[in-house]
Protein backbone atom coordinates (compact mmCIF):
# COMPACT_ATOMS: atom_id res chain seq x y z
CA UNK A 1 25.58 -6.08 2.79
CA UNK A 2 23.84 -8.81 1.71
CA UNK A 3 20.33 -6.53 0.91
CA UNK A 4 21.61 -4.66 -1.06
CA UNK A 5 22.44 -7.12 -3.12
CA UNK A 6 19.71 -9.64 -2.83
CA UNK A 7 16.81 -7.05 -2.76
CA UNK A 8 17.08 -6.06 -6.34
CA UNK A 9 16.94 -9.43 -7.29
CA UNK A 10 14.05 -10.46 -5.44
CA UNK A 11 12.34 -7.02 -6.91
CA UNK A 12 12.98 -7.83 -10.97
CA UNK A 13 12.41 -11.70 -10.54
CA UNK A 14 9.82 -12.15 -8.04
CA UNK A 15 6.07 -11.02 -7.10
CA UNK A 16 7.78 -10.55 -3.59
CA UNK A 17 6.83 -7.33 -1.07
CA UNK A 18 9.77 -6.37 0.49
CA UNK A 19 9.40 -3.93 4.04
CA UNK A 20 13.53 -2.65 4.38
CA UNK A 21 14.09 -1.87 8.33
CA UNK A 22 15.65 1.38 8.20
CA UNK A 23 17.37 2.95 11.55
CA UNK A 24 16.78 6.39 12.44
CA UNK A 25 19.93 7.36 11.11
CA UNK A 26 18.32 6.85 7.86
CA UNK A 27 15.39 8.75 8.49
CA UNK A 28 15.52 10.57 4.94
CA UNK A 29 14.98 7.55 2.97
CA UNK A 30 11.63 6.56 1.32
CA UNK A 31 10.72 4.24 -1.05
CA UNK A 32 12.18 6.33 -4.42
CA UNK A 33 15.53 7.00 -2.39
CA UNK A 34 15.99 3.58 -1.18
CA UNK A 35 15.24 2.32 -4.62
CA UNK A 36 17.79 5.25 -6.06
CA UNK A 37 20.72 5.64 -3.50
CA UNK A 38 20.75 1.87 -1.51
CA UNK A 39 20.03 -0.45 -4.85
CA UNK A 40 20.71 1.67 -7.61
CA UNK A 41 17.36 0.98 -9.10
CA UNK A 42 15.31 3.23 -11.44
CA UNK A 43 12.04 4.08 -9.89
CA UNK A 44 9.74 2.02 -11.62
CA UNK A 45 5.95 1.78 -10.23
CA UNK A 46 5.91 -2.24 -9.76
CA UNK A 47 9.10 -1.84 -7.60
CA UNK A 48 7.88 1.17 -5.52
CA UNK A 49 4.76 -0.57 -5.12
CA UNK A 50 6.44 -3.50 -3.43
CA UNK A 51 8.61 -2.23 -1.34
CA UNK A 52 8.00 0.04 1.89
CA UNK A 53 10.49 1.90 4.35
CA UNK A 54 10.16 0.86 7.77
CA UNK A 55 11.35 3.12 10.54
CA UNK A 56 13.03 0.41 13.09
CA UNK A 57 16.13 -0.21 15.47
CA UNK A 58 17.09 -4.09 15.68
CA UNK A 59 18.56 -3.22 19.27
CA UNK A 60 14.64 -2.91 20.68
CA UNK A 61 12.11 -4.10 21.68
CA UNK A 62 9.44 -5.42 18.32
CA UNK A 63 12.49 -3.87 16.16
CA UNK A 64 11.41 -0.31 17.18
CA UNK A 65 8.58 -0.91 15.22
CA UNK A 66 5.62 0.74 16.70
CA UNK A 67 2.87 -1.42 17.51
CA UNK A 68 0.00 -0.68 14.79
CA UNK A 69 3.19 -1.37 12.23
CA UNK A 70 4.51 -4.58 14.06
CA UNK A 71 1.23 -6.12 14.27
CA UNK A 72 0.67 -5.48 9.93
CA UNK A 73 4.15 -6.58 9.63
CA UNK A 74 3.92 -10.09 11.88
CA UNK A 75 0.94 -11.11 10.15
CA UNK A 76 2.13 -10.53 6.82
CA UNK A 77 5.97 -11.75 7.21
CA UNK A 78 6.97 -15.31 5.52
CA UNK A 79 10.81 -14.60 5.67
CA UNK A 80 13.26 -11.91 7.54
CA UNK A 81 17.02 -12.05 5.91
């Protein structure tokens, strides 16, 4: 998958806040696991501090996202990969 491999870099050489779309089916994933089990990452502060778990589904409507959530997330989003 392409995020796993381009989120890492974009954590250790950018200033860039990342929000990972995660389905239901991984509902036990936070920031630390994420960082852990999908990037292999150590759980440093600046990394957990820039990137945030979003509960989702890509097959509905505003990504699943509810709508407090979307709204943050549309203003704030320069790029979706």
């Amino acid at each position: 998958m392409i995020g796993q491999e381009l989120v890492p870099i974009l954590l250790r050489k950018t200033q860039a806040n990342i929000y990972l779309l995660v389905h239901e089916k991984g509902l036990s994933y936070n920031n630390e696991l994420a960082l852990k089990q999908l990037f292999r990452m150590p759980s440093d502060k600046n990394f957990l501090s820039r990137l945030e778990v979003v509960r989702g589904d890509v097959t509905k409507q505003n990504l699943g996202i509810l709508p407090p959530s979307y709204k943050k997330l549309i203003g704030i989003t320069t790029h979706i990969i």
